[in-house]
C-alpha atoms as a PDB file:
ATOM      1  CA  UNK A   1    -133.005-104.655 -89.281  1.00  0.00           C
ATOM      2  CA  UNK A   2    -132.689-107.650 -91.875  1.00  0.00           C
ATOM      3  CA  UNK A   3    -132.262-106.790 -95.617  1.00  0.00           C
ATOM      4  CA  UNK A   4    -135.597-108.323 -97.647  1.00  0.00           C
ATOM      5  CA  UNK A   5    -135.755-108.295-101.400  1.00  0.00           C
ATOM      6  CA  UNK A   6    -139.357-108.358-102.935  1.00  0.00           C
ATOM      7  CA  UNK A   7    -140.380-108.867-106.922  1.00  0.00           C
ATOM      8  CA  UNK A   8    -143.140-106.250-108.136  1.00  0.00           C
ATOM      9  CA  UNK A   9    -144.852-107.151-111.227  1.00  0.00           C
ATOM     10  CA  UNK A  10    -147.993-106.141-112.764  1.00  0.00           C
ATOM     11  CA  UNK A  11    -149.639-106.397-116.393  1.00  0.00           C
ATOM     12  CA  UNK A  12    -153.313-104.945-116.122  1.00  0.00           C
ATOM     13  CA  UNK A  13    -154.671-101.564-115.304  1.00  0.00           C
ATOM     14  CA  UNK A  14    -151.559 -99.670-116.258  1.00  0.00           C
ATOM     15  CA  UNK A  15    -148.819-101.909-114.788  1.00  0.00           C
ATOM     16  CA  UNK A  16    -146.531 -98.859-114.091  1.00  0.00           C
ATOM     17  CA  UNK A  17    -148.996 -96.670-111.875  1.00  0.00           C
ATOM     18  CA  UNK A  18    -149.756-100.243-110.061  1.00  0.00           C
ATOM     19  CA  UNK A  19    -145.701-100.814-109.535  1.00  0.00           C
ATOM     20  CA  UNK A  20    -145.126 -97.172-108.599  1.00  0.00           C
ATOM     21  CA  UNK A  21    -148.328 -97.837-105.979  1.00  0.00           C
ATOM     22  CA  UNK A  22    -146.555-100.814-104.806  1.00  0.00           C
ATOM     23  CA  UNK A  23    -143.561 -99.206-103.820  1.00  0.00           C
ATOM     24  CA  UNK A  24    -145.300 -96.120-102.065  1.00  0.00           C
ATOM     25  CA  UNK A  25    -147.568 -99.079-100.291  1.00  0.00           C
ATOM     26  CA  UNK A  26    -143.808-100.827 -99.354  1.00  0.00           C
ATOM     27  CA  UNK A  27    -142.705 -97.200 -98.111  1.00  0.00           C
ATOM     28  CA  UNK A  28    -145.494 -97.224 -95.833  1.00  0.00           C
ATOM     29  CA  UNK A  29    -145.331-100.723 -94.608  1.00  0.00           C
ATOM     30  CA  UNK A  30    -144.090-100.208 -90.518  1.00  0.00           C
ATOM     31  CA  UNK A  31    -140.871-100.763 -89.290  1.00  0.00           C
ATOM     32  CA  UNK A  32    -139.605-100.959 -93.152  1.00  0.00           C
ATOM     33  CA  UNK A  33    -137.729 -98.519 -95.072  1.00  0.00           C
ATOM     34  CA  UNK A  34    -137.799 -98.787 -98.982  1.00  0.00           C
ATOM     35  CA  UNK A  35    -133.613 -98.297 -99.252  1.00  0.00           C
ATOM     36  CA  UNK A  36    -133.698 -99.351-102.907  1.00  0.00           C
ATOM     37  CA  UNK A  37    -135.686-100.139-105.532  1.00  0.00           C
ATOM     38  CA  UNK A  38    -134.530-100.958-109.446  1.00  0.00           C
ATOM     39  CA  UNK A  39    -135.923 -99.461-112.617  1.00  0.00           C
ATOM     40  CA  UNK A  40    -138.830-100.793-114.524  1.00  0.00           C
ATOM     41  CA  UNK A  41    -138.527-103.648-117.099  1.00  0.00           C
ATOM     42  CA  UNK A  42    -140.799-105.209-119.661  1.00  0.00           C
ATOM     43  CA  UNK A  43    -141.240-109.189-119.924  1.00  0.00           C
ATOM     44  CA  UNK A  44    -143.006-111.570-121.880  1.00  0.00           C
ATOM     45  CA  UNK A  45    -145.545-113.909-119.130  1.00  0.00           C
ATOM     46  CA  UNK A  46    -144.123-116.917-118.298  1.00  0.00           C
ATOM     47  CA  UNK A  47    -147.015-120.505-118.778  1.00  0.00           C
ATOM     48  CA  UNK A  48    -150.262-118.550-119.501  1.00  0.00           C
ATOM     49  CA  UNK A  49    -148.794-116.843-122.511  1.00  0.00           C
ATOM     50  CA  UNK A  50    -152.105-115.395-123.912  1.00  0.00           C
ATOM     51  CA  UNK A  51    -152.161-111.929-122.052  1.00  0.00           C
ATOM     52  CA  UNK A  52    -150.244-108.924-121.812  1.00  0.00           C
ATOM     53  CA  UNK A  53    -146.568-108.075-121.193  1.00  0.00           C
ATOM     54  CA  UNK A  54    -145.536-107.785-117.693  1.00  0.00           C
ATOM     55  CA  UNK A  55    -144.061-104.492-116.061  1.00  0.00           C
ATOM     56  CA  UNK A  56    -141.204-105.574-113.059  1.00  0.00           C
ATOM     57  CA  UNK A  57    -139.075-104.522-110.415  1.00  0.00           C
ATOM     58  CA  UNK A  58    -137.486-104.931-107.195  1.00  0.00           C
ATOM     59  CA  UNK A  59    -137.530-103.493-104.208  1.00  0.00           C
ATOM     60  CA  UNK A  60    -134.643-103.479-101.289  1.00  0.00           C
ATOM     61  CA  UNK A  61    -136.193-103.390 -98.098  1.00  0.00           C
ATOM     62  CA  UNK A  62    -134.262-102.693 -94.892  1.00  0.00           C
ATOM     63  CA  UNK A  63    -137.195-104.065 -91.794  1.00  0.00           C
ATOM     64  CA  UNK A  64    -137.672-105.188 -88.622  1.00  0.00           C
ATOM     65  CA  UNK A  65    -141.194-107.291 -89.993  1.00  0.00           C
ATOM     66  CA  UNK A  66    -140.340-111.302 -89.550  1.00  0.00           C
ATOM     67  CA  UNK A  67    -140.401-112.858 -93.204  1.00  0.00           C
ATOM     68  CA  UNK A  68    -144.342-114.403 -92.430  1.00  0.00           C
ATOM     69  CA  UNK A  69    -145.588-110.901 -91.311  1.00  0.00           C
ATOM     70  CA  UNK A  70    -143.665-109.349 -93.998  1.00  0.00           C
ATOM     71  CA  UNK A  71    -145.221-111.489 -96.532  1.00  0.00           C
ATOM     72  CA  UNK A  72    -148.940-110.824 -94.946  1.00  0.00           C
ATOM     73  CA  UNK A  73    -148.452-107.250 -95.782  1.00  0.00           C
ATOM     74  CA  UNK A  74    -147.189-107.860 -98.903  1.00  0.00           C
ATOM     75  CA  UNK A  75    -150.706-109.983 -99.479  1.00  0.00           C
ATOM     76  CA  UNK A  76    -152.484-106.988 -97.819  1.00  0.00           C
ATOM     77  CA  UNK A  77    -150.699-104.793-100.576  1.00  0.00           C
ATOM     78  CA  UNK A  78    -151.966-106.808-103.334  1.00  0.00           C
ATOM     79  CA  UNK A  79    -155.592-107.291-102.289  1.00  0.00           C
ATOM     80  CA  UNK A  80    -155.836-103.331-102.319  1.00  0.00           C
ATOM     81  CA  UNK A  81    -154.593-103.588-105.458  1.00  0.00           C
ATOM     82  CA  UNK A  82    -157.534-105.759-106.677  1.00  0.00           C
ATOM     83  CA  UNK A  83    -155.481-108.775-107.361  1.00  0.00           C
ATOM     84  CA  UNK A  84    -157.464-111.631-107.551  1.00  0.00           C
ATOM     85  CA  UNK A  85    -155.632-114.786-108.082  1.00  0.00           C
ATOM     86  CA  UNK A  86    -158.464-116.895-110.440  1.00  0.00           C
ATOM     87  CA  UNK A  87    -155.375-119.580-111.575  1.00  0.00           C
ATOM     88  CA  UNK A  88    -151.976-119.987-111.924  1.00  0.00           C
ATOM     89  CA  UNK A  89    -149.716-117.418-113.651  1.00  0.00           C
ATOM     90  CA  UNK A  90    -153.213-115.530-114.390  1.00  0.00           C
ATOM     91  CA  UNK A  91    -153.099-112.030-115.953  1.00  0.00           C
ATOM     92  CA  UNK A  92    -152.891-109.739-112.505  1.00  0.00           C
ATOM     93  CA  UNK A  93    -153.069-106.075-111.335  1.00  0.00           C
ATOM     94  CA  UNK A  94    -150.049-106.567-109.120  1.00  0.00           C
ATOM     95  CA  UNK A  95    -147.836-109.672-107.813  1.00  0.00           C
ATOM     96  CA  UNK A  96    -145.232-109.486-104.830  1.00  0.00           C
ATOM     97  CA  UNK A  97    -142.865-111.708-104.274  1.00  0.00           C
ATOM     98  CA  UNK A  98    -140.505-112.141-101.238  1.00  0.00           C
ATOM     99  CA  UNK A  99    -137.839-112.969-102.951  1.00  0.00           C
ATOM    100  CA  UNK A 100    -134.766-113.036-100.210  1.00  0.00           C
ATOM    101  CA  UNK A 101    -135.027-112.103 -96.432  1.00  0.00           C
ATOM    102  CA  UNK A 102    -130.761-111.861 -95.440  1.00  0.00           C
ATOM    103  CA  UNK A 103    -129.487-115.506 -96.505  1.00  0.00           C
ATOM    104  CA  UNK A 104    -132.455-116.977 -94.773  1.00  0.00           C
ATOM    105  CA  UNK A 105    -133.546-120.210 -95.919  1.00  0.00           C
ATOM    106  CA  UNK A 106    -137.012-121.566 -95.225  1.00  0.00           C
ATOM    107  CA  UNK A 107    -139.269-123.840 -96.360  1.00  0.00           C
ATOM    108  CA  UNK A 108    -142.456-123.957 -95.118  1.00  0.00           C
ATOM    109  CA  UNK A 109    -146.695-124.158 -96.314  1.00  0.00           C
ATOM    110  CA  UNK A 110    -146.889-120.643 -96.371  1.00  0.00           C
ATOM    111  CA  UNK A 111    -143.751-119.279 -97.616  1.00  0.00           C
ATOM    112  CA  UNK A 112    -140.296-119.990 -99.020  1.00  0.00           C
ATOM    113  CA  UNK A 113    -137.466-118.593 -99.298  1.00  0.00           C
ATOM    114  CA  UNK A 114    -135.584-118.129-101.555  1.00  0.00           C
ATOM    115  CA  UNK A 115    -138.527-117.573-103.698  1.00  0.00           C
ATOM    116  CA  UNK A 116    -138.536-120.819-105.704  1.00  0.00           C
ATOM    117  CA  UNK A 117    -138.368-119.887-109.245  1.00  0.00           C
ATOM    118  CA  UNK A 118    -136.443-116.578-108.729  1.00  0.00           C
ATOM    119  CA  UNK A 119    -133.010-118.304-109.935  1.00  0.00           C
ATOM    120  CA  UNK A 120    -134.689-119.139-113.016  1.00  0.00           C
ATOM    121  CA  UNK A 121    -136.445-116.300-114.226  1.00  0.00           C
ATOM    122  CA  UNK A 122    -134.443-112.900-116.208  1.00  0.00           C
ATOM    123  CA  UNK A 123    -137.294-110.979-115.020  1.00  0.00           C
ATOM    124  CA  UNK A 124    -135.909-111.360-111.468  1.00  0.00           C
ATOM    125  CA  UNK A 125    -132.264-111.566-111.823  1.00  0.00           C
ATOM    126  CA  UNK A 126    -131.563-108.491-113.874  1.00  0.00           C
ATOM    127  CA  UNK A 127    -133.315-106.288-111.362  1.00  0.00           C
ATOM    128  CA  UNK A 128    -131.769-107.523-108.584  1.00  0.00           C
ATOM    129  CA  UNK A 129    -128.457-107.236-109.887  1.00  0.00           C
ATOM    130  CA  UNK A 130    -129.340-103.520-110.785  1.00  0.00           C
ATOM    131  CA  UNK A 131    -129.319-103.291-107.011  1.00  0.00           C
ATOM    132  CA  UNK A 132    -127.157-105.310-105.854  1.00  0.00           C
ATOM    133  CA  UNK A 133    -124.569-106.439-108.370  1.00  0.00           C
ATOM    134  CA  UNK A 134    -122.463-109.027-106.453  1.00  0.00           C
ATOM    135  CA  UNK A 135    -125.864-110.556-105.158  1.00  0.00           C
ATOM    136  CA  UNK A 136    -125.766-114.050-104.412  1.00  0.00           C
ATOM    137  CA  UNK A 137    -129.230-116.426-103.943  1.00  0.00           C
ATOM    138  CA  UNK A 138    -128.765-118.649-101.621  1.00  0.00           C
ATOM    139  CA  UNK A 139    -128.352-122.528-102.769  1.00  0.00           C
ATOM    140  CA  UNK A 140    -128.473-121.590-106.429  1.00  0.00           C
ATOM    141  CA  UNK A 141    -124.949-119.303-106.286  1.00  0.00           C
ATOM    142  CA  UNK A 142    -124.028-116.133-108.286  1.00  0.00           C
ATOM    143  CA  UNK A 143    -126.964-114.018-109.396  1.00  0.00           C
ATOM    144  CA  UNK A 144    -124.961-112.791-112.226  1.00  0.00           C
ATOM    145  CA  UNK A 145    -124.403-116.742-113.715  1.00  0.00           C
ATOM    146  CA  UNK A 146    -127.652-117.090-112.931  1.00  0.00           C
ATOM    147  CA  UNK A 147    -128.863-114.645-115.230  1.00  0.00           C
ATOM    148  CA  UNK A 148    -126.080-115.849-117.993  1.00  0.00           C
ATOM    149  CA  UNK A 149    -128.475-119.250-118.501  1.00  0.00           C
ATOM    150  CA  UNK A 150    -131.394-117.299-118.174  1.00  0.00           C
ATOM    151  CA  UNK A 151    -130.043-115.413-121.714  1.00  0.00           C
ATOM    152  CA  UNK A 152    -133.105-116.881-123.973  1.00  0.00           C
ATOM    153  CA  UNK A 153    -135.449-114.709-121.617  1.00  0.00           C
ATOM    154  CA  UNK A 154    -136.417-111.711-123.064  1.00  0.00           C
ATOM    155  CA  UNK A 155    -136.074-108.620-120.312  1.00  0.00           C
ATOM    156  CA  UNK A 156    -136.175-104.576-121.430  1.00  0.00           C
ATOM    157  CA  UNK A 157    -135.242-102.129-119.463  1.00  0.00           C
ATOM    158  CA  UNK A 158    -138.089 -99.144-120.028  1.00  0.00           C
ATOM    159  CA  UNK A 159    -137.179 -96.586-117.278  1.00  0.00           C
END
């Protein structure tokens, strides 16, 4: 089993029920067990600015899925979800990210990993360290300095 780490984040058609869907969907996914996942926070969007607030977590996945099949069902998750991805950063009904998969590093067309911008972005970090406070991203360092020079970023904790 290999410990994955995937960003939920949703701001149409009631963002929490779509999260809370998410992680039930995750729960289901096979040979994966949902062994954590944080509380919700509220962010403003990051590059398309005119929409909605986004809803986020993370999930800690413990799974046997390699990280390409892991992030087909994570796809498969958001298609059911009715997320249609019309352009970049695009108001959406549900985003997953696969954020870490153990300290794996990979860089490849379809996927990598770490996720790109996760060392950049509050919305990210202070989840992750909810679960997993001495967390540290591969190639970028500490999760908690991390999220020090991501201050400016507006994050709220909502349940």
């Amino acid at each position: 089993m290999t410990i994955a780490f995937v960003g939920l984040g949703s701001n149409l058609d009631d963002p929490q029920r779509q999260v809370a869907l998410a992680l039930a969907e995750l729960a289901a996914l096979p040979q994966t067990r949902v062994i954590g996942a944080s509380s919700l926070y509220r962010s403003a969007p990051v590059g398309y600015a005119s929409q909605p607030d986004f809803i986020n977590a993370v999930a800690k996945l413990d799974t046997l899925l390699e990280p390409v099949r892991l992030l087909e069902a994570l796809r498969a998750i958001e298609a059911a979800q009715g997320r249609r991805r019309s352009f970049p950063n695009a108001p959406r009904t549900l985003d997953l990210d696969l954020l870490l998969y153990a300290d794996r590093k990979l860089d490849s067309a379809e996927l990598t990993l770490p996720h790109p911008r996760m060392h950049e972005r509050a919305f990210v970090l202070q989840p992750l360290l909810e679960l997993e406070p001495g967390l540290s991203i591969p190639g970028h360092g500490e999760a908690r300095a991390l999220l020090a020079a991501a201050a400016g970023q507006a994050v709220e904790r909502i349940a």
